[in-house]
Protein backbone atom coordinates (compact mmCIF):
# COMPACT_ATOMS: atom_id res chain seq x y z
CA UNK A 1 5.72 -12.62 -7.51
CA UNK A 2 9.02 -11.35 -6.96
CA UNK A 3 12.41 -13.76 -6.64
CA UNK A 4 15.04 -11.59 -5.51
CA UNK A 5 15.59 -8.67 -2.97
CA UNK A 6 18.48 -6.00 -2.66
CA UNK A 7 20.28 -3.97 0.35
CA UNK A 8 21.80 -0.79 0.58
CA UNK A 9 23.70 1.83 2.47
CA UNK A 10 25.36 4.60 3.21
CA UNK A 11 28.87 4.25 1.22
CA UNK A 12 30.80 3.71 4.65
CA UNK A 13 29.35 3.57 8.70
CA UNK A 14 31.94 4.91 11.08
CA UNK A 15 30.47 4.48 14.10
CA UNK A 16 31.78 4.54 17.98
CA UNK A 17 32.81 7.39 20.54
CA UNK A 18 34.21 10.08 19.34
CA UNK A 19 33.80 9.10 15.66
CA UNK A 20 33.95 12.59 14.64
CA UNK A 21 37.01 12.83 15.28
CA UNK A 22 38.29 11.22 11.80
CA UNK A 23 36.18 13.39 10.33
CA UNK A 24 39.07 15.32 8.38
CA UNK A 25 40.47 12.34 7.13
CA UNK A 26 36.86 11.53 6.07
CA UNK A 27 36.61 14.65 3.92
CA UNK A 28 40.07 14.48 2.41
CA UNK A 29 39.47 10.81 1.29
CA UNK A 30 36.22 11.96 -0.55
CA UNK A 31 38.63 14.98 -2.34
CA UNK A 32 37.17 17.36 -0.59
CA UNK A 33 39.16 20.76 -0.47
CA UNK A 34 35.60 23.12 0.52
CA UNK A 35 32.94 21.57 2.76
CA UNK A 36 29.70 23.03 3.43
CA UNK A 37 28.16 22.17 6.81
CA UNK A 38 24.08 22.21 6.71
CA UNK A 39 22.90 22.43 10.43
CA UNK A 40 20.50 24.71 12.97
CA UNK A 41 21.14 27.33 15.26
CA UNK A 42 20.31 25.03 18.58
CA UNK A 43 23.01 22.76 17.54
CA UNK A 44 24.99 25.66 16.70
CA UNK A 45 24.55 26.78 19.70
CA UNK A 46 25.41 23.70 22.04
CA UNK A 47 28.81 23.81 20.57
CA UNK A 48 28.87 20.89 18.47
CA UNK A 49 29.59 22.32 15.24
CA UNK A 50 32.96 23.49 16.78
CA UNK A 51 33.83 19.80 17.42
CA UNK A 52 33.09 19.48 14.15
CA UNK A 53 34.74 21.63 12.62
CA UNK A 54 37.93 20.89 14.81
CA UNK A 55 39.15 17.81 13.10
CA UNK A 56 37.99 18.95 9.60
CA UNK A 57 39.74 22.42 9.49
CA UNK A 58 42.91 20.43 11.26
CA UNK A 59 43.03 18.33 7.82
CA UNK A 60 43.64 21.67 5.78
CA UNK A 61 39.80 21.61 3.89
CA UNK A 62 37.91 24.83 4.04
CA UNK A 63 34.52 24.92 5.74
CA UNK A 64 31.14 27.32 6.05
CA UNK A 65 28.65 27.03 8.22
CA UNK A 66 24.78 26.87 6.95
CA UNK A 67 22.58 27.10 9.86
CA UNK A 68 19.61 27.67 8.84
CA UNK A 69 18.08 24.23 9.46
CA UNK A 70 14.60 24.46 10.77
CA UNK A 71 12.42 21.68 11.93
CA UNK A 72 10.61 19.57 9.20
CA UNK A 73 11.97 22.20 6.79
CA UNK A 74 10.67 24.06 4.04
CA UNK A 75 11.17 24.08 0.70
CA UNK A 76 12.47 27.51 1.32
CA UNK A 77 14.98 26.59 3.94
CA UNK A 78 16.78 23.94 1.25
CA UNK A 79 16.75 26.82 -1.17
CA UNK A 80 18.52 28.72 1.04
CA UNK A 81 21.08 25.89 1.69
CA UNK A 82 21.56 25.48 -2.07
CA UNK A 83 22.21 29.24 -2.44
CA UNK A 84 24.90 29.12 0.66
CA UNK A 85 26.75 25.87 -1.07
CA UNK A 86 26.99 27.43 -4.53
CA UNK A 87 28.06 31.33 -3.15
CA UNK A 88 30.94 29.08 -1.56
CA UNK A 89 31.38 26.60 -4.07
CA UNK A 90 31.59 24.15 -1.82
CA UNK A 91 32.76 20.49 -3.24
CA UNK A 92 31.46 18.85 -0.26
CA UNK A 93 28.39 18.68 1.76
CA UNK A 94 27.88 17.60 5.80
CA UNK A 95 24.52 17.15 7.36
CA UNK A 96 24.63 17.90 11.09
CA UNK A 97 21.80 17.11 13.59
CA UNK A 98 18.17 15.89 13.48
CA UNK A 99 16.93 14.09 9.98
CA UNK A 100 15.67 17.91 9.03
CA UNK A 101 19.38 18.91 8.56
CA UNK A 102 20.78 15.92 6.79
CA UNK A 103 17.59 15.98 4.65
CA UNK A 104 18.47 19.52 3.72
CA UNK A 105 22.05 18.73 3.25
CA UNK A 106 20.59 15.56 0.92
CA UNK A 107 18.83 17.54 -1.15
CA UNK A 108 21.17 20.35 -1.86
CA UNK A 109 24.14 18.00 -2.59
CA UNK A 110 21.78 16.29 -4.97
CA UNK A 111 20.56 20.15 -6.89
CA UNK A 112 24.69 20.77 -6.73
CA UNK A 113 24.96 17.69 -8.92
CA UNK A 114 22.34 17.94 -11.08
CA UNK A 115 21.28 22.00 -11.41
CA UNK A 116 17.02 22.39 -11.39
CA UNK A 117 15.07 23.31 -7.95
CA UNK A 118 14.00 20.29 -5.14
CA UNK A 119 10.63 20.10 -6.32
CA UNK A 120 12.19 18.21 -9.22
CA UNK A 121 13.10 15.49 -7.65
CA UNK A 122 10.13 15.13 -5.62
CA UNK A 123 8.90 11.14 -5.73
CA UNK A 124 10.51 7.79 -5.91
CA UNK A 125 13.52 7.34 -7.86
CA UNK A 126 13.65 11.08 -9.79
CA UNK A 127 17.86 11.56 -9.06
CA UNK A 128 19.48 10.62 -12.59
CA UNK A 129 22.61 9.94 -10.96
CA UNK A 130 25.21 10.29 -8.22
CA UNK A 131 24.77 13.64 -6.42
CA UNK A 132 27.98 15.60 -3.99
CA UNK A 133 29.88 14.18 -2.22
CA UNK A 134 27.89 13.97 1.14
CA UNK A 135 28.98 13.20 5.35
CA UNK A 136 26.38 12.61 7.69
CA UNK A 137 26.69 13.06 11.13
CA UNK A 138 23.02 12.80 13.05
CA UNK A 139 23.12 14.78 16.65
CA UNK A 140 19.84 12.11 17.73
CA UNK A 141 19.12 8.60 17.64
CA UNK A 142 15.82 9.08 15.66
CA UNK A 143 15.31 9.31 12.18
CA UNK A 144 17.88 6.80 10.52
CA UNK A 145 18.27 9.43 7.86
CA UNK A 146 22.70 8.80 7.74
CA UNK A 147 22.05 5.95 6.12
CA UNK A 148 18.56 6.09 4.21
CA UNK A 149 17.80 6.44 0.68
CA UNK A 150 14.80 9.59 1.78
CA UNK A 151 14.83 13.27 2.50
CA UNK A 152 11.29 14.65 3.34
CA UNK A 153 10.02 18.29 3.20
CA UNK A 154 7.49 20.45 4.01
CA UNK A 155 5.36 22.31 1.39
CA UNK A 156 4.08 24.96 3.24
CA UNK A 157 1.51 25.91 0.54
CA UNK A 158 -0.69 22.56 0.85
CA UNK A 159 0.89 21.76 4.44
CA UNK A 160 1.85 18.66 3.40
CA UNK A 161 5.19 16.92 3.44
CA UNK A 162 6.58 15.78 0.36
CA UNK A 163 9.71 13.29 0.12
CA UNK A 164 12.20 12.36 -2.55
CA UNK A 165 13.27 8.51 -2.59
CA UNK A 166 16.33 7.83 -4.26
CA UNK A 167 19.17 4.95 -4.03
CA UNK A 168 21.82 8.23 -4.28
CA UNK A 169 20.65 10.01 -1.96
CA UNK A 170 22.72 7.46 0.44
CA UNK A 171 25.96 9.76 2.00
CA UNK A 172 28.97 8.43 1.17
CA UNK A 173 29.94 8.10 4.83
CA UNK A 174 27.81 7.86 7.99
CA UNK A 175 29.24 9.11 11.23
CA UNK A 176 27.78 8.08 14.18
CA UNK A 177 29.05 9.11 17.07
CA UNK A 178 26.76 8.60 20.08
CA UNK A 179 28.54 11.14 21.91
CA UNK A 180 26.69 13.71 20.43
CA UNK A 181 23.47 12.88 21.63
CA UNK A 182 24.34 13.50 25.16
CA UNK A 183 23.33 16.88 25.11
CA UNK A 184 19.92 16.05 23.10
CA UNK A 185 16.61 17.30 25.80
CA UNK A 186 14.75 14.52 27.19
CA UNK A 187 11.72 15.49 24.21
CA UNK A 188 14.38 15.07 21.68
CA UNK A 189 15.47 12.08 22.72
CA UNK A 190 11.85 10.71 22.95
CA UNK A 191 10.57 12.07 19.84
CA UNK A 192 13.67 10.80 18.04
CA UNK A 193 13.69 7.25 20.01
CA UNK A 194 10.03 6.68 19.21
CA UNK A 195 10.63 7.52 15.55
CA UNK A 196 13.38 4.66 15.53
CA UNK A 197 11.18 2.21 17.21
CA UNK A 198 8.31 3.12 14.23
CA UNK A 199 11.06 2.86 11.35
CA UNK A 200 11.88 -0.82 12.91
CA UNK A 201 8.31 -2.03 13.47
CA UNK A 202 6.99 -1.17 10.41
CA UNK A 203 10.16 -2.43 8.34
CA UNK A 204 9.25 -5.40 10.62
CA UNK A 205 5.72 -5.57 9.67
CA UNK A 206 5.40 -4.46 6.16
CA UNK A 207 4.18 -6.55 3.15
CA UNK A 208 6.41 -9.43 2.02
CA UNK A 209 8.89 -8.69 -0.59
CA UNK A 210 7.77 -11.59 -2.89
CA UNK A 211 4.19 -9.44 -2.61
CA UNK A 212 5.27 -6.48 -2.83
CA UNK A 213 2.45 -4.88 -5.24
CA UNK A 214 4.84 -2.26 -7.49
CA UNK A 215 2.96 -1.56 -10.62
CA UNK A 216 4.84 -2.35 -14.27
CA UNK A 217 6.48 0.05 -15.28
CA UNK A 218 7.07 1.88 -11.50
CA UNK A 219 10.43 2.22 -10.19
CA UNK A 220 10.74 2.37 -5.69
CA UNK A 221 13.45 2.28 -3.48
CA UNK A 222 11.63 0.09 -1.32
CA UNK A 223 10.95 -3.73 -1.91
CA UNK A 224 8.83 -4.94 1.08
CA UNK A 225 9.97 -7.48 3.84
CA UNK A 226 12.85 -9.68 3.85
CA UNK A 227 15.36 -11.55 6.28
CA UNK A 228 17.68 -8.96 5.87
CA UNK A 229 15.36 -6.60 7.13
CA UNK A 230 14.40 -8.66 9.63
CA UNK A 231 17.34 -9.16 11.40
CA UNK A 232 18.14 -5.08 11.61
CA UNK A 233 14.77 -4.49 12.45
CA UNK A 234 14.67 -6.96 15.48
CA UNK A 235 17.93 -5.87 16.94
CA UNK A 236 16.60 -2.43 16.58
CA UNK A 237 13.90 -3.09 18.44
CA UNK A 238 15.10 -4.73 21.32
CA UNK A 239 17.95 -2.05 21.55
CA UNK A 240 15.54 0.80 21.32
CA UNK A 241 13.07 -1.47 24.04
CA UNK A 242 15.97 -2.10 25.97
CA UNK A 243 17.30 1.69 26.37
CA UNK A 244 15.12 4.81 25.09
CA UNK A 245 13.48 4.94 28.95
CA UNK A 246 16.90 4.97 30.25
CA UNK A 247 17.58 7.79 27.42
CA UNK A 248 15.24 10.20 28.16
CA UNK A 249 15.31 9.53 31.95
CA UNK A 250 19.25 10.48 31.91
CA UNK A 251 20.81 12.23 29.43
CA UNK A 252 24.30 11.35 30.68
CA UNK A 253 23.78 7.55 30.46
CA UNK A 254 26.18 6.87 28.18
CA UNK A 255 25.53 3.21 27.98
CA UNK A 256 21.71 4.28 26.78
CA UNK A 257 23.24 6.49 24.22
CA UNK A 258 25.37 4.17 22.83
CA UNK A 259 22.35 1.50 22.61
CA UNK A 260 20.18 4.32 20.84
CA UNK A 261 22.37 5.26 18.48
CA UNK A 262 22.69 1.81 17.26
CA UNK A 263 19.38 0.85 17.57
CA UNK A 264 18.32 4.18 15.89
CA UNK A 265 20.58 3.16 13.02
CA UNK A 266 19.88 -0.49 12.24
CA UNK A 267 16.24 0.91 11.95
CA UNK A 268 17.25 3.17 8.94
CA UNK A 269 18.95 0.45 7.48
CA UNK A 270 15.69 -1.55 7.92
CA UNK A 271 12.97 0.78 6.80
CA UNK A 272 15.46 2.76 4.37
CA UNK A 273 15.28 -0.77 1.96
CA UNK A 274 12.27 -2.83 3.18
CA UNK A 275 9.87 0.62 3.28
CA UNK A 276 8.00 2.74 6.18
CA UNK A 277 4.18 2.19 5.54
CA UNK A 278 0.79 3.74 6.90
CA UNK A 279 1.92 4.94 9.81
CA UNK A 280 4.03 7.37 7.95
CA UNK A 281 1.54 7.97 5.12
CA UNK A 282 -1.05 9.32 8.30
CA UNK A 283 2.16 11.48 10.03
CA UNK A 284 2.47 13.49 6.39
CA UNK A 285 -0.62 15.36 6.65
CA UNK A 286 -0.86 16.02 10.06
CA UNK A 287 2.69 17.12 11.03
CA UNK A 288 2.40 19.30 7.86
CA UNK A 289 -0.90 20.93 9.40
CA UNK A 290 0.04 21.20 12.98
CA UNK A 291 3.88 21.23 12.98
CA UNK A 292 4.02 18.38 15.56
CA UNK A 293 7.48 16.70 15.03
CA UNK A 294 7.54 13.57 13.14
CA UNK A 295 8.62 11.54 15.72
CA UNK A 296 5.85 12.37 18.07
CA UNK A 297 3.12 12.31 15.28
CA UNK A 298 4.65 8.77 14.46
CA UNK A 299 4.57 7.50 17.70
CA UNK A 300 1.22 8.90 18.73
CA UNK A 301 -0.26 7.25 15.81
CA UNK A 302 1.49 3.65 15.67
CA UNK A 303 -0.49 1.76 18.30
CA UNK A 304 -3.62 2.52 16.40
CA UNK A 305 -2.21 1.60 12.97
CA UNK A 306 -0.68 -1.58 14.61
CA UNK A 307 -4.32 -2.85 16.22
CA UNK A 308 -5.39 -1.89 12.12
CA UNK A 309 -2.78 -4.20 11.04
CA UNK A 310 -3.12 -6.76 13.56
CA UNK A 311 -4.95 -9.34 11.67
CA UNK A 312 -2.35 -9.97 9.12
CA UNK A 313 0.40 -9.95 11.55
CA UNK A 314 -0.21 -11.58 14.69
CA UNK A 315 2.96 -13.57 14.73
CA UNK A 316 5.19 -10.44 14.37
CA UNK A 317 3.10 -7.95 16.46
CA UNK A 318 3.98 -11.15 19.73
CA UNK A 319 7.45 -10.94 18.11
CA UNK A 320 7.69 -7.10 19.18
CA UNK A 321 6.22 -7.59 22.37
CA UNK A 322 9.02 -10.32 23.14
CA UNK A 323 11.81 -8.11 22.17
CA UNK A 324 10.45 -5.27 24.37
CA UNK A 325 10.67 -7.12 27.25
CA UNK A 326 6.91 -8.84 27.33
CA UNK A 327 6.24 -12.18 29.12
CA UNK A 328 4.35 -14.06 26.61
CA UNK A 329 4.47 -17.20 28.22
CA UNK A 330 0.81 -19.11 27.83
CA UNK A 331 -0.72 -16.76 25.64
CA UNK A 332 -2.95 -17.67 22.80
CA UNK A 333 -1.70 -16.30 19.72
CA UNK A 334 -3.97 -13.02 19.41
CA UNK A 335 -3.56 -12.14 23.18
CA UNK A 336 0.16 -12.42 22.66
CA UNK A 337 -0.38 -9.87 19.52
CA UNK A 338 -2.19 -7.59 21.72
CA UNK A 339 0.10 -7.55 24.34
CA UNK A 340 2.79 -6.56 21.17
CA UNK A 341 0.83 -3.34 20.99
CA UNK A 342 0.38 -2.92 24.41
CA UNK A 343 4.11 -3.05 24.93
CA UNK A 344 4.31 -0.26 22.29
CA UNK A 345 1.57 1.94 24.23
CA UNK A 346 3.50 1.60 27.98
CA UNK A 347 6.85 2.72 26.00
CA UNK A 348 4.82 6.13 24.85
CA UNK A 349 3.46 6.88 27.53
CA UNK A 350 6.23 6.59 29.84
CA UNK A 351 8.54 8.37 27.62
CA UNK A 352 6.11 11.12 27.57
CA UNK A 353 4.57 10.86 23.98
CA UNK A 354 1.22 12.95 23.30
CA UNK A 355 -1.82 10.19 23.89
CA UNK A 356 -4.24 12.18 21.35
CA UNK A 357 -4.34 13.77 17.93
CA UNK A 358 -6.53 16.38 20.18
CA UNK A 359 -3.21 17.11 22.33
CA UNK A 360 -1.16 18.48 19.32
CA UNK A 361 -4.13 20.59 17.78
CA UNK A 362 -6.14 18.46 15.87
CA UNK A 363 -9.28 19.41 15.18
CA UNK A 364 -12.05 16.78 14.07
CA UNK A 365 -12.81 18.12 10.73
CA UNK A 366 -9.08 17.69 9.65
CA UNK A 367 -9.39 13.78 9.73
CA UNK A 368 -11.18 13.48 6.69
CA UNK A 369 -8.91 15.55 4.71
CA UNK A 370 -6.18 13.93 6.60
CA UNK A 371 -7.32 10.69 5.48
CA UNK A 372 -7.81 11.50 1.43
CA UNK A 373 -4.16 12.64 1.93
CA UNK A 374 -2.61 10.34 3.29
CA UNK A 375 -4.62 7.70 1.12
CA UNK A 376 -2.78 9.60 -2.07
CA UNK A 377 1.13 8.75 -0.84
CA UNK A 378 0.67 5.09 -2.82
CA UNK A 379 4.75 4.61 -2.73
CA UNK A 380 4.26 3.73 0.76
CA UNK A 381 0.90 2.83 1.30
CA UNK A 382 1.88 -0.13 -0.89
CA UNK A 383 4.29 -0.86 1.86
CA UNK A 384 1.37 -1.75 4.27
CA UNK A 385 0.84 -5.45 4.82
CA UNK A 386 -2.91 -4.83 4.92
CA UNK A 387 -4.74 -2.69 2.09
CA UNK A 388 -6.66 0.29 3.47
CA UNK A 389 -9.01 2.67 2.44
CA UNK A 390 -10.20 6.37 3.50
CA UNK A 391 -12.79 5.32 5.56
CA UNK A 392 -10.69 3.23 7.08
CA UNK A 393 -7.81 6.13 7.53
CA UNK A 394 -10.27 7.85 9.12
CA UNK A 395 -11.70 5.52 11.42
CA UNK A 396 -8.09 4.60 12.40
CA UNK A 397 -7.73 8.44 12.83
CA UNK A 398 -10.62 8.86 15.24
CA UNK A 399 -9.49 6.04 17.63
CA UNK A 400 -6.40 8.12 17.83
CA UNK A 401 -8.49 11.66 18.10
């Protein structure tokens, strides 16, 4: 049984309105004379890396632009943003957008540091030691990934994502500025916000820390549940229950934004040291098969891993279905559970979420595969605060088929 549990985060948080705008004296603090930006041609496009760039450039460091940032990216696309930072020489790196870029930007600060290809550090805990200096600066309120210890993948080979876990892979500074989020779509914004929402609950959910099965020997990021956790995740929830309709109905609510990007932040800080569980282990396979984005996949799939998980956590499933707004008042304690998951399904739907693994291309054969795969991602299976099993995978897949 374990005694103690640990925190972590990203080296600094800025976060408010027009947080970017410190972001030269950001880079010069971390010595940074030549910063590489790792982004995507949409944001690109929208104009934010010129307020980026802006402040930076106005503080005398050099930057380049890498914008080759693809959704759930390839192993090829973080080659390519290695290549870009070492033709520069850059001495700095700055994820900008979605969790794909600052994943990308995670992963080639970390090959900068320590020379090999990312499939080397594929895993938990594979970084030897500090990597680049690294910024973060997420364009969504989704994926947590400014201030998480994870960068994730795609190996288009085996269509499977693949992620690298590592206390280092923390940026130095987080920039939040929910300002950039205005110009997200309304799918963006739902995709992302439902992705927050599954970070929280199943930080909120997971197996208790002083349970937390990690073999002898085994090294992991993540610890299981504990009050620290707890209190992120629960603010996080209510936030995200409080504001992603709001979000995605109207971009230009800045109030909504604001709420999000918080909300979407305390969930990485959450899941990023408690641990993201079955519901992620299930979104691997199938976003690497049909290219879905992870948000959707995760939120498609979390009511039917949270009915799965029910039984060992009715109190927290009536928990969630408090903080979302639920009337609970009278219920026995598994009808107040249910209504928990319930909650969950009325936020997906109205937010526009697909309903069915059939809806994003899913084809019935693929569940059993789907299943042995995701069964084979132990680091966070272990996470789950019920033990599962393929069959059970794939019966949890086919409610969701």
């Amino acid at each position: 049984m374990r005694e103690t549990w640990t925190f972590h985060s990203a080296g600094q948080l800025l976060f408010g309105r027009n947080a970017v705008q410190q972001l030269g004296v950001v880079s010069r603090r971390l010595g940074i004379k030549r910063l590489l930006i790792v982004t995507d041609p949409i944001v690109a496009r929208v104009g934010l890396v010129d307020r980026i760039k802006a402040p930076i450039e106005e503080a005398g460091v050099r930057v380049k632009v890498f914008d080759g940032g693809e959704p759930e990216p390839s192993i090829r696309a973080a080659e390519a943003s290695i290549d870009a930072a070492e033709v520069f020489q850059a001495e700095g790196i700055l994820g900008l957008g979605g969790g794909s870029n600052m994943d990308l930007a995670k992963i080639t600060a970390t090959v900068l540091a320590h020379a090999g290809g990312p499939r080397d550090f594929f895993g938990d805990d594979r970084i030897p030691g500090p990597i680049w200096p690294l910024i973060c600066v997420p364009t969504t309120a989704g994926t947590g990934s400014e201030v998480s210890a994870a960068a994730v993948l795609t190996e288009t080979e085996t269509q499977m994502k693949v992620g690298i876990l590592s206390n280092y892979l923390r940026p130095q500074v987080a920039v939040v500025d929910p300002l950039l989020t205005v110009s997200c779509p309304p799918k963006v914004t739902a995709d992302t916000g439902i992705d927050a929402l599954t970070h929280a609950i199943e930080a909120y959910t997971a197996v208790d820390n002083a349970d937390f099965p990690l073999p002898p020997g085994e090294r992991s990021v993540y610890q299981g549940r504990h009050p620290m956790g707890d209190c992120l995740a629960e603010k996080a929830i209510s936030l995200i229950g409080t504001f992603l309709r709001r979000a995605v109905a109207t971009g230009e609510d800045l109030e909504a934004r604001d709420g999000m990007a918080l909300g979407a932040t305390l969930a990485g800080l959450a899941f990023s040291n408690v641990g993201v569980a079955l519901v992620h282990a299930m979104e691997y396979p199938v976003g690497g098969a049909v290219h879905c984005s992870h948000g959707a996949g995760n939120g498609l799939l979390l009511p039917s891993v949270m009915r799965f998980n029910l039984p060992a956590r009715r109190k927290e499933f009536a928990a969630i279905g408090r903080l979302l707004g639920e009337d609970l008042q009278g219920l026995d304690p598994d009808t107040a559970a249910e209504r928990g998951v319930q909650a969950v399904e009325k936020l997906r739907t109205d937010i526009g979420i697909p309903q069915r693994l059939r809806d994003i291309g899913v084809r019935k054969e693929q569940l059993r595969p789907f299943a042995e795969k995701a069964c084979s991602i132990r680091r966070i299976l272990r996470v789950n605060p019920r033990p599962v099993t393929p069959e059970e995978v794939e019966g949890i897949y086919e409610t969701a088929f």
